[in-house]
C-alpha atoms as a PDB file:
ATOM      1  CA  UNK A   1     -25.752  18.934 -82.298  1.00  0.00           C
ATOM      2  CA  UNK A   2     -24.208  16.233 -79.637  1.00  0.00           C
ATOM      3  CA  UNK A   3     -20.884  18.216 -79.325  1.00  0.00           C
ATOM      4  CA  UNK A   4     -22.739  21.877 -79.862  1.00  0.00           C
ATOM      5  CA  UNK A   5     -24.880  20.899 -76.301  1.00  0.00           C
ATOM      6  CA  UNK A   6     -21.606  19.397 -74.336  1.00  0.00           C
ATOM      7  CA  UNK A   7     -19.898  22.929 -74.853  1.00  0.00           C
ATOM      8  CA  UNK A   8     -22.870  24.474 -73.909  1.00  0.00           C
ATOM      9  CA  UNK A   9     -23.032  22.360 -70.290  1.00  0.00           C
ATOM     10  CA  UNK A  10     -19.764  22.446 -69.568  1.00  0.00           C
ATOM     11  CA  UNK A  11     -20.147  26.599 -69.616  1.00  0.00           C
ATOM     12  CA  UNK A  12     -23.429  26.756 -67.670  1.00  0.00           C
ATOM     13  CA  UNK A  13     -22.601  24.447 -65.097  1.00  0.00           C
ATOM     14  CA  UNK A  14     -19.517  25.842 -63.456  1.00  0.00           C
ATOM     15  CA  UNK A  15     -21.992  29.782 -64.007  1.00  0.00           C
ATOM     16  CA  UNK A  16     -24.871  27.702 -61.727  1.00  0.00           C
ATOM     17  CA  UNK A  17     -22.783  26.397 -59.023  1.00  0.00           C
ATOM     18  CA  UNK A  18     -20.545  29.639 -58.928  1.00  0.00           C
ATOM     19  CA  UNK A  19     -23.988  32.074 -58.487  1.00  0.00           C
ATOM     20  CA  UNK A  20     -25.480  28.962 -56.320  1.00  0.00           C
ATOM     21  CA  UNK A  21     -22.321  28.844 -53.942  1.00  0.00           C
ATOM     22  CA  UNK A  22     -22.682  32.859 -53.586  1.00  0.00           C
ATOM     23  CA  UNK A  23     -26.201  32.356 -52.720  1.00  0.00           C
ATOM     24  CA  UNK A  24     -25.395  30.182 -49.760  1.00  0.00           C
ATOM     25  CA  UNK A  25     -22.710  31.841 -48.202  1.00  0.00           C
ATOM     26  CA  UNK A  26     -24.752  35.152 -48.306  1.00  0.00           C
ATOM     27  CA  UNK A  27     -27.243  32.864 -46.520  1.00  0.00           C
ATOM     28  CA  UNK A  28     -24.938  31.287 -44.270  1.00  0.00           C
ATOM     29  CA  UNK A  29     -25.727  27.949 -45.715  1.00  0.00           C
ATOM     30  CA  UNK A  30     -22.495  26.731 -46.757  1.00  0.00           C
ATOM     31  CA  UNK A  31     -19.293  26.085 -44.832  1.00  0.00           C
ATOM     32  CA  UNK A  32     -15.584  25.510 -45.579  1.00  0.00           C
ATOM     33  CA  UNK A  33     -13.826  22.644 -43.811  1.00  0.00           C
ATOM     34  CA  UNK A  34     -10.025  21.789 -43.325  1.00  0.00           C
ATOM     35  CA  UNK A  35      -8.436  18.644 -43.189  1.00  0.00           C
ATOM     36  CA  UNK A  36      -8.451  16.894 -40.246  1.00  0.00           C
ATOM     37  CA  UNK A  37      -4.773  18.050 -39.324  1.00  0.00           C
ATOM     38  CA  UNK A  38      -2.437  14.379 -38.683  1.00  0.00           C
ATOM     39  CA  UNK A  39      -1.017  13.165 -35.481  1.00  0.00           C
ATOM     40  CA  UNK A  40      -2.538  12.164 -32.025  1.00  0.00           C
ATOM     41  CA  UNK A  41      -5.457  14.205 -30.613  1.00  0.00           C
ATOM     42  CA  UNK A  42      -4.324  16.493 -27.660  1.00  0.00           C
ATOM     43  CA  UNK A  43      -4.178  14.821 -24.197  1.00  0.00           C
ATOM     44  CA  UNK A  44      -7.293  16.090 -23.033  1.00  0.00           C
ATOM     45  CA  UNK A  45      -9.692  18.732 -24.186  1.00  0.00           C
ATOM     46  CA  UNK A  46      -9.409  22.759 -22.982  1.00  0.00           C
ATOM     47  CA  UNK A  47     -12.305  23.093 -20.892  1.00  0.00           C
ATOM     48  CA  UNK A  48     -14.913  26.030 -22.132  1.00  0.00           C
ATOM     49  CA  UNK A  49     -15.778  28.676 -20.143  1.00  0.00           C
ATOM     50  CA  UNK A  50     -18.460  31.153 -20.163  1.00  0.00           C
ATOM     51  CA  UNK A  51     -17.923  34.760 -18.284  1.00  0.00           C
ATOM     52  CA  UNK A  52     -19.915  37.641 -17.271  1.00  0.00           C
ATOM     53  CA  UNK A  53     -18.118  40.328 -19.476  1.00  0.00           C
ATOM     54  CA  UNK A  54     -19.012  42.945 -16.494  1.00  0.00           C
ATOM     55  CA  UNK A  55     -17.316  41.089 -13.891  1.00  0.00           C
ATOM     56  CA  UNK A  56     -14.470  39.184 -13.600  1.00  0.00           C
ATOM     57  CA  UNK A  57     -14.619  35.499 -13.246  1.00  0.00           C
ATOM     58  CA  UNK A  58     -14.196  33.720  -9.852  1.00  0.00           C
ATOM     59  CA  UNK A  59     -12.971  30.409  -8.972  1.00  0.00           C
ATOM     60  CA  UNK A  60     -14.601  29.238  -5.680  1.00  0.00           C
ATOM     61  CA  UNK A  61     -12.919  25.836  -3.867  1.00  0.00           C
ATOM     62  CA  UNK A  62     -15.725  23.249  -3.354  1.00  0.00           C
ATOM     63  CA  UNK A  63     -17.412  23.067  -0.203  1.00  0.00           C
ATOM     64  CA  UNK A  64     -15.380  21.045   3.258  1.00  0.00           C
ATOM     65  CA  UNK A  65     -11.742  22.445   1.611  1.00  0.00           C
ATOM     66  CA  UNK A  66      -9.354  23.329   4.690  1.00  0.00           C
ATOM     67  CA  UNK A  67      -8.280  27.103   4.704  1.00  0.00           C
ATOM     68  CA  UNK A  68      -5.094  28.796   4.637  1.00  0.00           C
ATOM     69  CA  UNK A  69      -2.964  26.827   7.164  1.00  0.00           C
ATOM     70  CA  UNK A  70      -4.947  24.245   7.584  1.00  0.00           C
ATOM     71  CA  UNK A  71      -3.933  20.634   7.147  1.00  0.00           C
ATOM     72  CA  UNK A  72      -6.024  18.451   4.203  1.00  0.00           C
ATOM     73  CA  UNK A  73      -7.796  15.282   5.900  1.00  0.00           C
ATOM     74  CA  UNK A  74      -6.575  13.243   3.157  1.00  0.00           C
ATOM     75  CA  UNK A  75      -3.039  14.017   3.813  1.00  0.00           C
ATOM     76  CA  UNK A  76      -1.661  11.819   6.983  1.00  0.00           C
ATOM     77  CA  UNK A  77       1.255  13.639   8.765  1.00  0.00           C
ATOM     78  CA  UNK A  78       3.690  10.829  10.507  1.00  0.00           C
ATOM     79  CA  UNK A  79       5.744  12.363  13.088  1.00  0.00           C
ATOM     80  CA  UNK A  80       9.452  10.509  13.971  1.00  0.00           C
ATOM     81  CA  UNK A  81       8.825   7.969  16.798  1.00  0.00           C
ATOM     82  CA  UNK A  82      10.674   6.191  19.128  1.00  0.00           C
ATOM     83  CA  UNK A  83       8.696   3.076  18.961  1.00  0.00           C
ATOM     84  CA  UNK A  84       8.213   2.946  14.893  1.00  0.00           C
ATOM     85  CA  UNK A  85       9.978   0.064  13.319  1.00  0.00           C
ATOM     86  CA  UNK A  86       9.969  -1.462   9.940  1.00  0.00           C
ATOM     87  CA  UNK A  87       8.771  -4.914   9.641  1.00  0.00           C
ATOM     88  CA  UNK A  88       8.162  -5.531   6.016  1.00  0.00           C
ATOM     89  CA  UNK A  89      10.072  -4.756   2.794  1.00  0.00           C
ATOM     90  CA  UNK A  90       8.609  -5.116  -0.875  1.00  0.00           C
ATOM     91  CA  UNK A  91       9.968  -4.639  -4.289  1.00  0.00           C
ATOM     92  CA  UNK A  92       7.022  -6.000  -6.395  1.00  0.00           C
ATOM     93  CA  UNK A  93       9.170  -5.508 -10.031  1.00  0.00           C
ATOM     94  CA  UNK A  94      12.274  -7.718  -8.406  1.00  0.00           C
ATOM     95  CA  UNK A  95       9.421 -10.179  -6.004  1.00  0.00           C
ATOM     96  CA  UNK A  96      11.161  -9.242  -3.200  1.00  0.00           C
ATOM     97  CA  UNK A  97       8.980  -9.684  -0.052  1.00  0.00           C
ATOM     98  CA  UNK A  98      10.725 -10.049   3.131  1.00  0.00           C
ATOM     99  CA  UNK A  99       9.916  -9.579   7.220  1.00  0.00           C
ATOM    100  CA  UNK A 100      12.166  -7.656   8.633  1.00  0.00           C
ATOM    101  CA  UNK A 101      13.730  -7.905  12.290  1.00  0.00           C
ATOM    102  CA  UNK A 102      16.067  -5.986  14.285  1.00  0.00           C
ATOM    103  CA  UNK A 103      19.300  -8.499  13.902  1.00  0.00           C
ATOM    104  CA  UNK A 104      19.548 -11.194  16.336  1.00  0.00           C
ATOM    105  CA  UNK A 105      22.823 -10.922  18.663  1.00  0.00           C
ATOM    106  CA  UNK A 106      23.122  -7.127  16.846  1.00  0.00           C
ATOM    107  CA  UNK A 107      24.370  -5.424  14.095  1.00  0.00           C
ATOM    108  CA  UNK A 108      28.242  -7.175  14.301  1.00  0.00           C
ATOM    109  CA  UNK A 109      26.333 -10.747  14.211  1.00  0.00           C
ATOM    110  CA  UNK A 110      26.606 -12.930  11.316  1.00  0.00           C
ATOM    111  CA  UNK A 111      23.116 -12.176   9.548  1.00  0.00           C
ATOM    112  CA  UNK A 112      20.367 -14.858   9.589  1.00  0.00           C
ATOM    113  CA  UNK A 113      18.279 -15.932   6.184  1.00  0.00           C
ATOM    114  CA  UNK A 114      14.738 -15.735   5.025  1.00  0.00           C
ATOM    115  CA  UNK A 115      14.354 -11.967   6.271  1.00  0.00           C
ATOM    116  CA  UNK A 116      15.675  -8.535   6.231  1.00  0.00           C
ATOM    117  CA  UNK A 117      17.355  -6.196   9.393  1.00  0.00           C
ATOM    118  CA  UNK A 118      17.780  -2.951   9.738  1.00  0.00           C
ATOM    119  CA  UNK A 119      20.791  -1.444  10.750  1.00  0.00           C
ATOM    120  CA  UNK A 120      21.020   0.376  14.479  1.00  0.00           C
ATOM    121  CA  UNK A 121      22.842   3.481  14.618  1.00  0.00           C
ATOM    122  CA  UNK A 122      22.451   6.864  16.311  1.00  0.00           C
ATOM    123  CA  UNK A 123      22.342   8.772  13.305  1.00  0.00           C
ATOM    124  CA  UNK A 124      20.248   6.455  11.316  1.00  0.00           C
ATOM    125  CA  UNK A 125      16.320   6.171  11.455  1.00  0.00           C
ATOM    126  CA  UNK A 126      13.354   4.566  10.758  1.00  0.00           C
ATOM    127  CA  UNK A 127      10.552   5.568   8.650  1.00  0.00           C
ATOM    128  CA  UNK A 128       9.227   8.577   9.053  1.00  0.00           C
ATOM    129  CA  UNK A 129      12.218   9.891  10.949  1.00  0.00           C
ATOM    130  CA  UNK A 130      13.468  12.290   7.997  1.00  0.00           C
ATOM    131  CA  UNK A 131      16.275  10.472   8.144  1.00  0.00           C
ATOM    132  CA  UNK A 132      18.262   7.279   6.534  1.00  0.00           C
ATOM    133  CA  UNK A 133      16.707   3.533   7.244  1.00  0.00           C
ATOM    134  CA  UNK A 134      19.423   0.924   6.316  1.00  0.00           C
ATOM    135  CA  UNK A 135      18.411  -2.236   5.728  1.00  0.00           C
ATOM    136  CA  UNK A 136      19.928  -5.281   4.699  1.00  0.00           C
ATOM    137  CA  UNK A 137      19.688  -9.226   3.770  1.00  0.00           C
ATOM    138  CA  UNK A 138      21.967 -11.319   1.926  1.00  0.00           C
ATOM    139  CA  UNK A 139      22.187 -11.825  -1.564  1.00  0.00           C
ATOM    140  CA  UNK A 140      20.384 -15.099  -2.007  1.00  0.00           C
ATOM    141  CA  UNK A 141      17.215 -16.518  -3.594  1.00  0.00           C
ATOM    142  CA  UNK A 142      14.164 -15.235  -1.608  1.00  0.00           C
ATOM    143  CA  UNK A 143      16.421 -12.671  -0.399  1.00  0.00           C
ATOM    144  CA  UNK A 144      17.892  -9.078  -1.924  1.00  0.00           C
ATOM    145  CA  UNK A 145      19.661 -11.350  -4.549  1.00  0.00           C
ATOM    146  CA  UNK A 146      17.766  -9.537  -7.075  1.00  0.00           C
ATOM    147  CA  UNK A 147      19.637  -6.503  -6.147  1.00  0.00           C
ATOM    148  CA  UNK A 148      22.732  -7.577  -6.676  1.00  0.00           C
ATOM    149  CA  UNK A 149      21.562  -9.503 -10.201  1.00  0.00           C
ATOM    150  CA  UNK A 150      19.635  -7.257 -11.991  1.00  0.00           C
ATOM    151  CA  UNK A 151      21.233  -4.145 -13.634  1.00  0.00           C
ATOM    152  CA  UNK A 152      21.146  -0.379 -11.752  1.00  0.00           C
ATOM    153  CA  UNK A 153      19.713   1.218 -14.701  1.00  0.00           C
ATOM    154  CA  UNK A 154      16.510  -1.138 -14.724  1.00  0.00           C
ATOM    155  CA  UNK A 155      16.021  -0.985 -10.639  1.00  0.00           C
ATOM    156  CA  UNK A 156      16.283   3.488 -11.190  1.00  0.00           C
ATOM    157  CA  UNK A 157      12.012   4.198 -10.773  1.00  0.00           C
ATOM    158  CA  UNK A 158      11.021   1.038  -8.842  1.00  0.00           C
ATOM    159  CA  UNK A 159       9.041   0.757  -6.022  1.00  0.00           C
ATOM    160  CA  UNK A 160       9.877   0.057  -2.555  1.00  0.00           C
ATOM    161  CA  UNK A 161       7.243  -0.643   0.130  1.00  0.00           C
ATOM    162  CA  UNK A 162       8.092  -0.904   3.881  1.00  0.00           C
ATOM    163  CA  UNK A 163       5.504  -1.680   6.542  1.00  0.00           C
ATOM    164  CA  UNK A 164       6.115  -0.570  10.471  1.00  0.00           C
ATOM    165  CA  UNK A 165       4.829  -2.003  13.761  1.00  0.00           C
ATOM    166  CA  UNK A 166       2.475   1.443  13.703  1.00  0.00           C
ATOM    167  CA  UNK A 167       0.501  -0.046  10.706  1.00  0.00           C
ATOM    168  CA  UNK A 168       2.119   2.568   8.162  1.00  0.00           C
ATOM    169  CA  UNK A 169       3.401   1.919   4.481  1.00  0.00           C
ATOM    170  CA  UNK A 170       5.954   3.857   3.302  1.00  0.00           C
ATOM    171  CA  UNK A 171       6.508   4.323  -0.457  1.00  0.00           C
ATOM    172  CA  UNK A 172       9.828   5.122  -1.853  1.00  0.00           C
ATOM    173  CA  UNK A 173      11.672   5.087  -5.555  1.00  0.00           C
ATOM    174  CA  UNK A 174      14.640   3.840  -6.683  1.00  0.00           C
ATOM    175  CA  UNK A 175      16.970   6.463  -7.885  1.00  0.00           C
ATOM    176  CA  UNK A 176      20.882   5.447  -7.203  1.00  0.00           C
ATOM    177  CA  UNK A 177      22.005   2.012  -7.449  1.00  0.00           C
ATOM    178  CA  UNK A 178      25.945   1.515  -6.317  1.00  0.00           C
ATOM    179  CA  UNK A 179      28.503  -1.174  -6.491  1.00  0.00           C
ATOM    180  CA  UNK A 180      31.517  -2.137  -4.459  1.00  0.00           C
ATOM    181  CA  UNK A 181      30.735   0.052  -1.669  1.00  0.00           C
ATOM    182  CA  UNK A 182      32.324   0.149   1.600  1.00  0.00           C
ATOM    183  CA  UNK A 183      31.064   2.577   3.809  1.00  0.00           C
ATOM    184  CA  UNK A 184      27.802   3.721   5.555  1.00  0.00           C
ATOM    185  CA  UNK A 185      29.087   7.169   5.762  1.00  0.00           C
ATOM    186  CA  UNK A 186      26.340   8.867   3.458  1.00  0.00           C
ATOM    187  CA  UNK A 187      23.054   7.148   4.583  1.00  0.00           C
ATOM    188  CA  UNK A 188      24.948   8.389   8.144  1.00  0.00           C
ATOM    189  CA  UNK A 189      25.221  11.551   6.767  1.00  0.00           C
ATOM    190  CA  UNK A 190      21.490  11.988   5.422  1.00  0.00           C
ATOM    191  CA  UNK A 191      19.330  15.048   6.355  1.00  0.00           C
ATOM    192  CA  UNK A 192      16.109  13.692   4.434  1.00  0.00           C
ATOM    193  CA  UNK A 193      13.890  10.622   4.780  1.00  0.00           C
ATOM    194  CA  UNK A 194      15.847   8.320   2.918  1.00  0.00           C
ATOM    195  CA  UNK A 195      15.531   4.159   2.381  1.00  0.00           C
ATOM    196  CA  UNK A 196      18.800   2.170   2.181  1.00  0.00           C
ATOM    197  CA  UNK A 197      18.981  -1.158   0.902  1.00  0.00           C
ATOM    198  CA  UNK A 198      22.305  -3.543   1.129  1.00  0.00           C
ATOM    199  CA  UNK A 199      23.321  -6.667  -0.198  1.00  0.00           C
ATOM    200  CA  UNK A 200      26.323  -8.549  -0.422  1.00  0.00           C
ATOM    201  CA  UNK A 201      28.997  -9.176  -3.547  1.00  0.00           C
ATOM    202  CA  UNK A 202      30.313 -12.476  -2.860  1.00  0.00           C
ATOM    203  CA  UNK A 203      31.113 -14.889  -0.491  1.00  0.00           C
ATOM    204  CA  UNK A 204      31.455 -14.013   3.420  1.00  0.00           C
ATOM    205  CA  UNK A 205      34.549 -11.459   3.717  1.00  0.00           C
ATOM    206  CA  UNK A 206      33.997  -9.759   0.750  1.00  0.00           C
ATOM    207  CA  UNK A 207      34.730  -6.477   1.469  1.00  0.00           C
ATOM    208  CA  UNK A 208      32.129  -4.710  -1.441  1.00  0.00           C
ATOM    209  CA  UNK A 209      28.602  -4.211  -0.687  1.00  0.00           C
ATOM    210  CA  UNK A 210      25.917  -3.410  -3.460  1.00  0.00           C
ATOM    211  CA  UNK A 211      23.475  -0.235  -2.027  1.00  0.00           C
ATOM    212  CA  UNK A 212      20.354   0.629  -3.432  1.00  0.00           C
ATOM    213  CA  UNK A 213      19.084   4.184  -2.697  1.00  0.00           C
ATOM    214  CA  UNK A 214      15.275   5.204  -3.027  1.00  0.00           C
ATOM    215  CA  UNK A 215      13.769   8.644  -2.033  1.00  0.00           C
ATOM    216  CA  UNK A 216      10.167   8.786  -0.216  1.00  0.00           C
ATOM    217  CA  UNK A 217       7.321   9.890  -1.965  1.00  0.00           C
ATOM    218  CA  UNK A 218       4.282   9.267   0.264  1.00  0.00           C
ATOM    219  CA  UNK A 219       3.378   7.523   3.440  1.00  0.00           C
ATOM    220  CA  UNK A 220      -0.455   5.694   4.275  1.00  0.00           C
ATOM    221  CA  UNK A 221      -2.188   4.049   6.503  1.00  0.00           C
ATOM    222  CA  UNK A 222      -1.799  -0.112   6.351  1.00  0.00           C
ATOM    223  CA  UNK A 223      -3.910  -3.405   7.015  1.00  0.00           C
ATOM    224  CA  UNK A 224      -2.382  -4.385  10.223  1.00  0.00           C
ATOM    225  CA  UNK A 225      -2.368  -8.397   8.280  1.00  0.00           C
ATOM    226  CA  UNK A 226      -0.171  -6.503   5.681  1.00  0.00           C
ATOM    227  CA  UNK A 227       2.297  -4.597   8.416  1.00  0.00           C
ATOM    228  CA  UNK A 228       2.699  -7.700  10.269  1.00  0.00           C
ATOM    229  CA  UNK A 229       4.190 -10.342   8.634  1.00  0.00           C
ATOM    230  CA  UNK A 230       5.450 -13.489  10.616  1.00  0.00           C
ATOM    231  CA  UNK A 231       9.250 -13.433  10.561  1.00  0.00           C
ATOM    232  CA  UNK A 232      10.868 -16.596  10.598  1.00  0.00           C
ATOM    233  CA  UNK A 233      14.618 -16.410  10.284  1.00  0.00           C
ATOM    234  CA  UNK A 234      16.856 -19.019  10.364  1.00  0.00           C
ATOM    235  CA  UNK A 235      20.499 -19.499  10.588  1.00  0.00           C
ATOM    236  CA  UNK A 236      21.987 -19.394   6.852  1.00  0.00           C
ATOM    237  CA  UNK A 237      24.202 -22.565   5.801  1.00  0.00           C
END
């Protein structure tokens, strides 16, 4: 009888889930799932909204936003000035961190150590000036050495900070590193607010310069401690 009532199971079983399973989904009682589908989870969930099928939905912007025209109070507008200097240079990835000065005995002087200089010339600026600011240091430890030792391709996307006298910080990237260069003919030549960086090659008279070329992104205000660092130069052995 044993094998008479396994045969006899086996047929009603599959019968009673089969009519129970119809049963529930008539009632609404039973639901399919799918596999969780593999791979990362999207980046950040569609938001879900809920409108009025009479009348189309409206986006309102919150309360205090500027109209049409008018400036955002978070956004700080720097216009060129005659008075705005750099004073501070920064490369956290390379720990460069250097005063700068406006070169003692000028721009044809030997330069000094221990800080940076900018270079003075009609067509080349400051920050903020929508224009090129060149400036340079020699290629020793504490100095722009980095520049010159560590390869293009890893400086492209870095960081440069400069401070002015006006308690500003500029922010530019790294995007053009070049070697052996000879000429300040295209930070001369530059229509946009641009930051120049120089270094040199090699032992005094080497013709080849190293210039590193970074494009502003964004300009804010800056502890006056930060934008005023105490230059000390000194004359390089």
């Amino acid at each position: 009888m044993e094998p008479h009532d396994d045969r006899l199971r086996d047929r009603i079983a599959p019968a009673l889930l089969t009519a129970l399973g119809v049963t529930f989904l008539a009632a609404g009682l039973l639901t399919w799932t799918l596999p969780a589908e593999a791979g990362p989870p999207p980046a950040s969930p569609s938001p879900i909204v809920a409108a009025s099928p009479s009348a189309p939905s409206l986006t309102l912007p919150p309360p205090g936003t500027p109209g049409p025209g008018e400036p955002s109070p978070d956004v700080l507008i720097v216009e060129p000035s005659d008075t705005r200097v750099a004073t501070r240079v920064r490369i956290a990835a390379l720990r460069i961190d250097l005063p700068v000065i406006d070169p003692p005995g000028g721009p044809n002087a030997y330069p000094v150590c221990d800080v940076a200089m900018f270079y003075e010339h009609p067509d080349l600026g400051q920050p903020g000036d929508g224009r090129a600011t060149y400036l340079y240091a020699h290629a020793r430890k504490g100095m722009f050495l980095p520049l010159l030792e560590t390869p293009g391709r890893t400086q492209l996307g870095m960081i440069v900070e400069v401070w002015t006298n006006d308690d500003l910080r500029f922010l530019y990237e790294v995007t053009r590193v070049r070697r052996d260069q000879r000429t300040l003919n295209d930070a001369i030549a530059a229509d946009s607010e641009q930051l120049w960086l120089q270094t040199s090659e090699g032992p005094a008279g080497t013709p080849g310069k190293t210039q590193v070329i970074a494009t502003f992104l964004s300009v804010e205000r800056a502890d006056p401690a930060d934008a005023h660092p105490e230059p000390k130069p000194v004359d390089c052995d």
